[in-house]
N, C-alpha and C. Protein backbone atom coordinates (compact mmCIF):
# COMPACT_ATOMS: atom_id res chain seq x y z
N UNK A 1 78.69 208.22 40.12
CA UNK A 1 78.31 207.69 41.40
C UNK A 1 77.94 208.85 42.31
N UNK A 2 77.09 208.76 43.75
CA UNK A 2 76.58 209.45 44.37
C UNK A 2 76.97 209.13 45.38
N UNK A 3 76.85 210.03 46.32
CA UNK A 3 77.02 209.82 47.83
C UNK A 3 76.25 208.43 48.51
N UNK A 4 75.17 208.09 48.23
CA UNK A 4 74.16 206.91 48.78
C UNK A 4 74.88 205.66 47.69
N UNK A 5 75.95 204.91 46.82
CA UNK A 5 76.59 204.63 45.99
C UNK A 5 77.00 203.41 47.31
N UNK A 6 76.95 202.41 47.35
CA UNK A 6 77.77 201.30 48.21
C UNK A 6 79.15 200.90 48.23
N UNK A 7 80.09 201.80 48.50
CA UNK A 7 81.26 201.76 47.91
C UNK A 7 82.27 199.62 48.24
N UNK A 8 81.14 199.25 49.69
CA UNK A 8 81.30 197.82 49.85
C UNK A 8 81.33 197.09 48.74
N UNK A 9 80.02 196.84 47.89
CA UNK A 9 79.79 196.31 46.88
C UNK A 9 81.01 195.61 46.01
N UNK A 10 80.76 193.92 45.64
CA UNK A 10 81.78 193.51 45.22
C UNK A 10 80.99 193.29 43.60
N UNK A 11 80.43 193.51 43.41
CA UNK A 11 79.22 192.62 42.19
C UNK A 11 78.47 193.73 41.84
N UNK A 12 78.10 194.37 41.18
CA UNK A 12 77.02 195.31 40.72
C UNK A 12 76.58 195.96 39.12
N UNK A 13 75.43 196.27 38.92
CA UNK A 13 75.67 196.91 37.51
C UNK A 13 74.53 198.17 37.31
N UNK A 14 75.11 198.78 36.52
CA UNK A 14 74.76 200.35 36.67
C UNK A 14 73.22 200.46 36.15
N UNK A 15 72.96 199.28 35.21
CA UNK A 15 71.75 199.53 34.45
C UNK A 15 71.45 200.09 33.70
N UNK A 16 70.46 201.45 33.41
CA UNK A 16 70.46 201.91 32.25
C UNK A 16 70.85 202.75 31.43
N UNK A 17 71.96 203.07 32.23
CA UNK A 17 73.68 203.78 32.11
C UNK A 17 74.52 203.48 31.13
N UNK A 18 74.58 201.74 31.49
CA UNK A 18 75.15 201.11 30.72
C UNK A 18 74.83 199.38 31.35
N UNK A 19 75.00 198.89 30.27
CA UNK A 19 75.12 197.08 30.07
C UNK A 19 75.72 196.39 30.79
N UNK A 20 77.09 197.24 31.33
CA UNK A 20 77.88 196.67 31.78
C UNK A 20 77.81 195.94 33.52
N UNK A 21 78.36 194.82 33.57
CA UNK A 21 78.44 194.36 35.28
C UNK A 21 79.88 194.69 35.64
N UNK A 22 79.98 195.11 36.45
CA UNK A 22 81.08 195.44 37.32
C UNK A 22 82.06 194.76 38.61
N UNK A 23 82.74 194.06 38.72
CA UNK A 23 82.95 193.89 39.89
C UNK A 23 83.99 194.15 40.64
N UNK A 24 84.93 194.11 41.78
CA UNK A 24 85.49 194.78 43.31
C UNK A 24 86.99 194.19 42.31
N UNK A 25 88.07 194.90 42.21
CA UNK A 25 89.38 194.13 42.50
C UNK A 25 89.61 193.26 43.72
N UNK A 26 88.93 193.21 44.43
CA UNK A 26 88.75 192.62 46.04
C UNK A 26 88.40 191.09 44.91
N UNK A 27 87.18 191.11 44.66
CA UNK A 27 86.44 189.83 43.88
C UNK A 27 87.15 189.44 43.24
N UNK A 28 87.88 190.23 42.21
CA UNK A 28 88.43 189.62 41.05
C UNK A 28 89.95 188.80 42.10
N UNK A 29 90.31 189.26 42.75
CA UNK A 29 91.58 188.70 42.93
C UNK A 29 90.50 187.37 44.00
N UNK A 30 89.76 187.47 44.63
CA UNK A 30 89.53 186.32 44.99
C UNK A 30 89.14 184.63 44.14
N UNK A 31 88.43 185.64 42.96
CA UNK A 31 88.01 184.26 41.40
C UNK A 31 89.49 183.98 41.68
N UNK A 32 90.41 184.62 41.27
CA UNK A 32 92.04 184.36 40.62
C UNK A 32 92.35 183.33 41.68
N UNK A 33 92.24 183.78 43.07
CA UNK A 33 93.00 182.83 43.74
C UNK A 33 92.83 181.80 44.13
N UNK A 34 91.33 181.45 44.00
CA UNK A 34 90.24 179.98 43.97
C UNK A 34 90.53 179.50 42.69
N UNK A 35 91.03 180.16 41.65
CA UNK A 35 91.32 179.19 40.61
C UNK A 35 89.80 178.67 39.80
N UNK A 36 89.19 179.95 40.25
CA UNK A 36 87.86 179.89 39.20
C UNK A 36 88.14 179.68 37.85
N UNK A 37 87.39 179.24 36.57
CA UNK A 37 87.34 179.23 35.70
C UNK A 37 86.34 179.56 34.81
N UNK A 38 86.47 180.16 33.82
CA UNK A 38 85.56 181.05 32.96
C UNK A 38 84.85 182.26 32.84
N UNK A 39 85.81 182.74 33.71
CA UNK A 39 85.51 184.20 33.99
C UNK A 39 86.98 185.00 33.27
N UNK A 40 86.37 186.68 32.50
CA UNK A 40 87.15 187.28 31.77
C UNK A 40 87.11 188.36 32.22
N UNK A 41 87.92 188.63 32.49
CA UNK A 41 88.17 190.47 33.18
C UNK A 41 88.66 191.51 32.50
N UNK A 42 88.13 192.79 31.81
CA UNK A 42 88.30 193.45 31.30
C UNK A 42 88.31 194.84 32.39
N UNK A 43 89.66 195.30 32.56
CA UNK A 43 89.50 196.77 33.17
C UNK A 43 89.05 197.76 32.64
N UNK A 44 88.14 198.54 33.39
CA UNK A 44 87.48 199.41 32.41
C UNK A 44 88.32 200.82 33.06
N UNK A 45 88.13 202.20 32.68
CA UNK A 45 88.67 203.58 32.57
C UNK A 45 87.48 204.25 32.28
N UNK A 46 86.09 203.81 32.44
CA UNK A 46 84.78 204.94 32.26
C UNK A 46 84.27 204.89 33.68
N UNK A 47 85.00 204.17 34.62
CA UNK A 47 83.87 204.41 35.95
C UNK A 47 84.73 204.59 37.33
N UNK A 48 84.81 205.47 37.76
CA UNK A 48 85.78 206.06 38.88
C UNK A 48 84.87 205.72 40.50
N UNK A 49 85.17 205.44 41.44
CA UNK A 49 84.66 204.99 42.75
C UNK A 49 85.24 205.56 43.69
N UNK A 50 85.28 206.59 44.57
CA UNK A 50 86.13 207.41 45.49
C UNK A 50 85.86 207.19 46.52
């Protein structure tokens, strides 16, 4: 990540970095607490946000 990097951002994906979509522990605990369904959350350890 870079300085110009939206650290707001709840939803995003890196592109051609990688495949992956990303989203906010902010988000994820909000799916959880609406009681969304069909969504799978995998924590990842390759992408750091400061």
């Amino acid at each position: 990540m870079n300085d110009h990097f939206d650290k707001e951002l709840d939803f995003f994906s890196i592109g051609v970095i990688d495949a992956h979509t990303y989203i906010s522990e902010r988000l994820k605990n909000a799916v959880e607490a609406n009681g969304l369904m069909g969504w799978v959350f995998t924590p990842t350890t390759k992408l750091v946000v400061e």
